[in-house]
Protein backbone atom coordinates (compact mmCIF):
# COMPACT_ATOMS: atom_id res chain seq x y z
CA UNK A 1 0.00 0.00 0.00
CA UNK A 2 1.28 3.38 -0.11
CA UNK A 3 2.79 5.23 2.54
CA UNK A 4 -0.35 6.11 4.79
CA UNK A 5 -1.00 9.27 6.12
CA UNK A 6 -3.61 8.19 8.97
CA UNK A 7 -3.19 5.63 11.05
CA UNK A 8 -6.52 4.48 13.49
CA UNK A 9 -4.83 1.88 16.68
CA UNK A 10 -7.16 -0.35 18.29
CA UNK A 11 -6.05 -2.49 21.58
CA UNK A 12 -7.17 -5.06 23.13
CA UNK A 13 -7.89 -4.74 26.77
CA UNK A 14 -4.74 -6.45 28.22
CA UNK A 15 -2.20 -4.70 29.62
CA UNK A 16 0.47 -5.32 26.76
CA UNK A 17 -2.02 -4.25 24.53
CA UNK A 18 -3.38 -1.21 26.56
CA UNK A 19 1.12 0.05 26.99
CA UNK A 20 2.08 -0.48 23.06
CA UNK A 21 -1.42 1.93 22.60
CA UNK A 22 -0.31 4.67 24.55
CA UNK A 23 3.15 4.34 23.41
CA UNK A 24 2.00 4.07 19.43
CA UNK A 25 -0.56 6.67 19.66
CA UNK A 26 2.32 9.12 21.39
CA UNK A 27 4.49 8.92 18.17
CA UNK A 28 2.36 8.54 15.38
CA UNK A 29 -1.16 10.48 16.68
CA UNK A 30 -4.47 8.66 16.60
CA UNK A 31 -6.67 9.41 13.09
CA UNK A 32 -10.27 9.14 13.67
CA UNK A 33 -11.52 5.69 12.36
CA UNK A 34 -13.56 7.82 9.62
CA UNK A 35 -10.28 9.37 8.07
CA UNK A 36 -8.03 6.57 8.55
CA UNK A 37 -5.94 5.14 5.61
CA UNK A 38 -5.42 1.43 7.50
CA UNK A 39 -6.28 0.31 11.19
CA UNK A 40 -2.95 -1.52 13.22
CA UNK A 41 -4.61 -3.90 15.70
CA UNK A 42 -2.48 -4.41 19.32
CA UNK A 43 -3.55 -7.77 20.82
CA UNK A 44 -3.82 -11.48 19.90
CA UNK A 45 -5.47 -13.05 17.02
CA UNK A 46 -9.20 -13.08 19.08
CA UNK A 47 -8.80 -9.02 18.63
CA UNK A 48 -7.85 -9.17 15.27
CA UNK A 49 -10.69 -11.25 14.43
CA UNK A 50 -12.57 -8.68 16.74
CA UNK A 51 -11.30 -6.04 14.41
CA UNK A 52 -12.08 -7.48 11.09
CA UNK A 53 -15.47 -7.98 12.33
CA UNK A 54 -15.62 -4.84 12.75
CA UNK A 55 -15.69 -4.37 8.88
CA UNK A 56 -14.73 -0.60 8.30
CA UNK A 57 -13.41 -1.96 4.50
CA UNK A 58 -9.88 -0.70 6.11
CA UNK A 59 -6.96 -3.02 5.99
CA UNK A 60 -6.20 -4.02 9.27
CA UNK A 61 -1.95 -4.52 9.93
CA UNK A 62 -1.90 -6.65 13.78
CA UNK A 63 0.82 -6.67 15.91
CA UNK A 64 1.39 -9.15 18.48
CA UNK A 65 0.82 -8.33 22.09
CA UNK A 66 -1.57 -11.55 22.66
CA UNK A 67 0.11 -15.02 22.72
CA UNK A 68 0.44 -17.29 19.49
CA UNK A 69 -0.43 -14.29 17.14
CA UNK A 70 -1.10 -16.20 13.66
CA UNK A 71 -2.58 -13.09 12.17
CA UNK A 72 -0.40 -10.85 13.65
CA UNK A 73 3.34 -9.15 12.82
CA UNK A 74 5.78 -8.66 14.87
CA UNK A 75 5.54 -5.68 17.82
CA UNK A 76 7.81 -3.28 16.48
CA UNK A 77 7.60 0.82 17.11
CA UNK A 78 9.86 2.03 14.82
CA UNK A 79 9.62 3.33 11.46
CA UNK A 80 5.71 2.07 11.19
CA UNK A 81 4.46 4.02 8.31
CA UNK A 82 7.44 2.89 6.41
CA UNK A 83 6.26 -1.19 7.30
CA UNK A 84 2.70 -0.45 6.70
CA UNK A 85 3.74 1.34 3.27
CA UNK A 86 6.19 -2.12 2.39
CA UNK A 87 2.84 -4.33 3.75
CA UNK A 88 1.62 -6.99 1.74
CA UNK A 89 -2.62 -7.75 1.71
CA UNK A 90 -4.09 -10.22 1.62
CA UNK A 91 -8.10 -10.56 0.94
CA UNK A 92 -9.98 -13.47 2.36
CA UNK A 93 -13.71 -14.12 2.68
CA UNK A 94 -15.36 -15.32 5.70
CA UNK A 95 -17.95 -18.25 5.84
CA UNK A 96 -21.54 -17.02 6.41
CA UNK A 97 -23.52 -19.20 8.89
CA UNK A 98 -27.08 -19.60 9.07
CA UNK A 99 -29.05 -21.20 12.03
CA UNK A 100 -32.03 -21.91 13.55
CA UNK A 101 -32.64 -22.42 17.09
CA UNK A 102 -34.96 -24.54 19.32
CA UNK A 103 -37.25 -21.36 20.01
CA UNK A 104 -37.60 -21.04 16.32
CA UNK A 105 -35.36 -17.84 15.65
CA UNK A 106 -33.13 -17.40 12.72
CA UNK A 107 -29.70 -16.65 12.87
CA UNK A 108 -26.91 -14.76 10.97
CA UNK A 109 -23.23 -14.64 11.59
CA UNK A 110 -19.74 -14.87 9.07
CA UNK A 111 -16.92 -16.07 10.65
CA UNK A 112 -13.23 -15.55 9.31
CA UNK A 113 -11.54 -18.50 10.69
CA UNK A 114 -14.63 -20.94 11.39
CA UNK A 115 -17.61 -22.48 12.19
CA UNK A 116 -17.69 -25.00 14.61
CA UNK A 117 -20.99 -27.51 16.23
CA UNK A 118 -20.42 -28.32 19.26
CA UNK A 119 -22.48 -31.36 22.10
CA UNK A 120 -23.65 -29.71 24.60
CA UNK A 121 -24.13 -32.07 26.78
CA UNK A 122 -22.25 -35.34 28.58
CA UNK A 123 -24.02 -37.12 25.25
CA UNK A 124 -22.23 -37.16 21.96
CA UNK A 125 -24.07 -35.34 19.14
CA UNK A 126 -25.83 -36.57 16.37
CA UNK A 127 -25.66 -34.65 13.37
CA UNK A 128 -27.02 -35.49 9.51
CA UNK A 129 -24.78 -34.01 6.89
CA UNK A 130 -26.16 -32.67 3.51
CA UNK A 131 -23.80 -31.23 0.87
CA UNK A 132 -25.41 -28.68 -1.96
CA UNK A 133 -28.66 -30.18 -0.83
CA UNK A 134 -27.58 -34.20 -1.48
CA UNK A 135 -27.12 -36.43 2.11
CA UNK A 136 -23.50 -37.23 2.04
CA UNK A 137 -23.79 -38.36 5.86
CA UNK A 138 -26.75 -39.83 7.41
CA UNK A 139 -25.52 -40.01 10.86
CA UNK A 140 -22.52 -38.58 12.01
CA UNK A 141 -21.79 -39.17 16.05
CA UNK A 142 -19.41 -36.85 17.80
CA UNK A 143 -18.15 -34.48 19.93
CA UNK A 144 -18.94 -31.70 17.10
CA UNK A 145 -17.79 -30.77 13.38
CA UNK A 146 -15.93 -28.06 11.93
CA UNK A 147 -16.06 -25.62 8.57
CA UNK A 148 -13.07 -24.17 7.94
CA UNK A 149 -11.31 -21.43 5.64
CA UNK A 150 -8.39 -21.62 4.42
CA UNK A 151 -7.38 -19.18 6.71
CA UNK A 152 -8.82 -20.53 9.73
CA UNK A 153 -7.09 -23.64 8.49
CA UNK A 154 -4.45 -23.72 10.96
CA UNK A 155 -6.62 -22.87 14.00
CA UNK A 156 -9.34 -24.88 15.55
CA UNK A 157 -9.87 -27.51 12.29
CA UNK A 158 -5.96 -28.40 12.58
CA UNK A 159 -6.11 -29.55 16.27
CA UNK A 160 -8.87 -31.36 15.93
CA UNK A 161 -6.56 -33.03 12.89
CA UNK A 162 -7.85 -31.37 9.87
CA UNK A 163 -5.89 -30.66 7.02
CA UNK A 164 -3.94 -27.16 6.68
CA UNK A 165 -5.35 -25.75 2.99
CA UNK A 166 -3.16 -23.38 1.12
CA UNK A 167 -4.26 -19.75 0.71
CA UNK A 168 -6.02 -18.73 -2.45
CA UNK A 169 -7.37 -22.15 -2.78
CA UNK A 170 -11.28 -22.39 -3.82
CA UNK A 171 -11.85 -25.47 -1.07
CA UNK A 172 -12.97 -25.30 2.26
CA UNK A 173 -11.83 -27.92 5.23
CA UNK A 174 -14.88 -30.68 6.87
CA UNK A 175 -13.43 -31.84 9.61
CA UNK A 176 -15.22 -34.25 12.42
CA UNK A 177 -14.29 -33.09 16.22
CA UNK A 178 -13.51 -37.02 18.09
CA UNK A 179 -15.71 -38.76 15.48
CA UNK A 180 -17.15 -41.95 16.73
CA UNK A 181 -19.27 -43.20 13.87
CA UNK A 182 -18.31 -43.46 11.43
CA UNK A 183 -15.33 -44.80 13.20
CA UNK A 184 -12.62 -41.90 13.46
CA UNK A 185 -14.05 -39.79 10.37
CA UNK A 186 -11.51 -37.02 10.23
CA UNK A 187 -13.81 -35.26 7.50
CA UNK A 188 -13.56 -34.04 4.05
CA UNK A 189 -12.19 -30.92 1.77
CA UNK A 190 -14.95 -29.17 -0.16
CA UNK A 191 -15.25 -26.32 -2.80
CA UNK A 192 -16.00 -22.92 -1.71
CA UNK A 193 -19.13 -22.93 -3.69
CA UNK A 194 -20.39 -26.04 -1.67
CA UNK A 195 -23.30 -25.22 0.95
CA UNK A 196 -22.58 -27.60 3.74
CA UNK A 197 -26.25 -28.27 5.81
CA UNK A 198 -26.31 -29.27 9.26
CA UNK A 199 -29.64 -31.61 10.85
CA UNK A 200 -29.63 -32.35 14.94
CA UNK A 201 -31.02 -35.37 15.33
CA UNK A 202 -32.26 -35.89 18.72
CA UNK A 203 -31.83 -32.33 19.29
CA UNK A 204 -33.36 -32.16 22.70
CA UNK A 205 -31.67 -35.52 24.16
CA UNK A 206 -28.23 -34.26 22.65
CA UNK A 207 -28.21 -30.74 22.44
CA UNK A 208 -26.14 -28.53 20.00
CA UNK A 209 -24.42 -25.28 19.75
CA UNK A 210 -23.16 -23.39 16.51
CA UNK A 211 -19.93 -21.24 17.03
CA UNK A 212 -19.10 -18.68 14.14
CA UNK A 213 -15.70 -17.13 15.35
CA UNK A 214 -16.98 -16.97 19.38
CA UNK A 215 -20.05 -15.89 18.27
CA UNK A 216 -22.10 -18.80 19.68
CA UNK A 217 -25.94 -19.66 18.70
CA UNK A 218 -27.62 -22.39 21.19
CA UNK A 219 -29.19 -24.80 21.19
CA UNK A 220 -29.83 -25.17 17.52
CA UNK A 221 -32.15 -27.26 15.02
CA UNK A 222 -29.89 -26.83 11.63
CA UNK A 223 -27.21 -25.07 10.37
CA UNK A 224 -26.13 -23.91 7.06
CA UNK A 225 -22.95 -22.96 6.03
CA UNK A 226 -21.14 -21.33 2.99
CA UNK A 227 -18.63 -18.70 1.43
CA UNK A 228 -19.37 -15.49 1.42
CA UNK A 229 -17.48 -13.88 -1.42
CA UNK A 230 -18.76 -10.33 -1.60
CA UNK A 231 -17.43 -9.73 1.79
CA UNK A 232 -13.76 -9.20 1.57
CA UNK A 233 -11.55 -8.73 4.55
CA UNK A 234 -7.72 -6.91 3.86
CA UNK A 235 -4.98 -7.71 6.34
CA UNK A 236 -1.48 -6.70 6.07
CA UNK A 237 1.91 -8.74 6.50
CA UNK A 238 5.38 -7.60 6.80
CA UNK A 239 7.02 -8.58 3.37
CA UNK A 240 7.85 -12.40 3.27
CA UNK A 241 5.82 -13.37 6.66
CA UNK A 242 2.38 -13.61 4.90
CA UNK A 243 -0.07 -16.46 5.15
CA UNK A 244 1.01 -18.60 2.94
CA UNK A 245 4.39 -18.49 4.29
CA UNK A 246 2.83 -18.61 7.66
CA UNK A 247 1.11 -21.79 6.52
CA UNK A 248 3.78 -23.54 4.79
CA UNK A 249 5.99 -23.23 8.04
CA UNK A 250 2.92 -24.23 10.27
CA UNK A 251 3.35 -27.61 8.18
CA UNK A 252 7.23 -27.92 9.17
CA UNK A 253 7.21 -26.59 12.64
């Protein structure tokens, strides 16, 4: 991007986050959010997430004052407008989630990294699996099930096993939370185009919640889940530390 004249900070509540705010905004000034060339997020991932959210069509350049900081560069205060000018973007889309709950509500959410179904209960859940409106699963029993981008690859879906997808790739990551039937199902990888439909069975024996990036929904009925390409989130790396990169070494480390 080029070199930006207004720069809008945002923090996270922690105390790192709170001291590199006061100390950023002290050399560099604080733009209002409504004049600002690009946001730099102070926390962990969660706040960047938080931030993107947030969706003021900014792009959003984190640095690291939570813990494993994924999303997030390095916590550097010198010479920032000259990093944020050398930045590289990347645009990803979220996932938009749609639910319905036991009271009969409908619910909205998009989530960046994922969506996750979680039991609710001390009984495993039972969930039917549709794919572009054709059962691929009839009964799936487990702790829960995860959709996941490709940049939400690494989070949740990969310690529950799932695979790590490249960025820029069209497919999106089904992964089965401690699967028992089928007998350790890890899941499968999807197009982005696919709509992935969610039925509890025995919903009010083995109740379910729906998790969209901590946004939780509960106890639901169904869920249905798929890209949202018109919404388009912009997040800046320092030059050769961008996802991909970030993802290729999360598969050596």
């Amino acid at each position: 991007m080029n070199k930006p004249g207004h720069i809008h900070f945002a923090a996270a509540s922690g105390e790192s986050a709170q001291q590199a705010l006061a100390e950023l905004i002290a050399l560099y000034g604080q733009a209002p959010l409504e004049r600002a060339d690009v946001i730099v997020a102070l926390g962990g991932d969660g706040f960047m997430l938080q931030t993107l959210h947030a969706d003021s069509g900014l792009p959003v350049y984190g640095m690291n004052r939570g813990s494993v900081g994924f999303l997030m560069n390095d916590y550097v205060v010198e010479d920032l407008p000259d990093r944020l000018a050398l930045a590289e973007e990347a645009v990803i889309n979220p996932l938009s989630m749609h639910a319905q709950t036991a009271d009969g509500a409908l619910h909205r959410r998009l989530a960046i990294n994922e969506v996750s179904l979680l039991r609710m209960g001390p009984q495993a859940a039972k969930l039917r699996i549709s794919v572009n409106g054709r059962l691929r699963m009839e009964e799936l029993i487990c702790d829960g099930a995860i959709v996941a981008t490709p940049a939400g690859s690494t989070a949740y879906n990969y310690s529950v096993h799932g695979p790590i997808l490249p960025i820029g790739s069209d497919v999106l990551a089904l992964t089965g939370i401690a699967s028992f039937r089928p007998r350790r199902w890890q899941g499968a990888i999807l197009p982005s185009s696919a709509v992935v439909r969610f039925d509890i069975l025995e919903a009010d024996k083995r109740p379910v919640m729906a998790d969209a990036d901590s946004q939780a929904v509960q106890p639901v009925l169904w869920v249905e889940v798929r890209s949202e390409p018109l919404v388009k989130h912009r997040i800046l790396f320092d030059p050769g530390h961008g996802l991909e990169e970030r993802l290729m070494r999360e598969q050596f480390a």
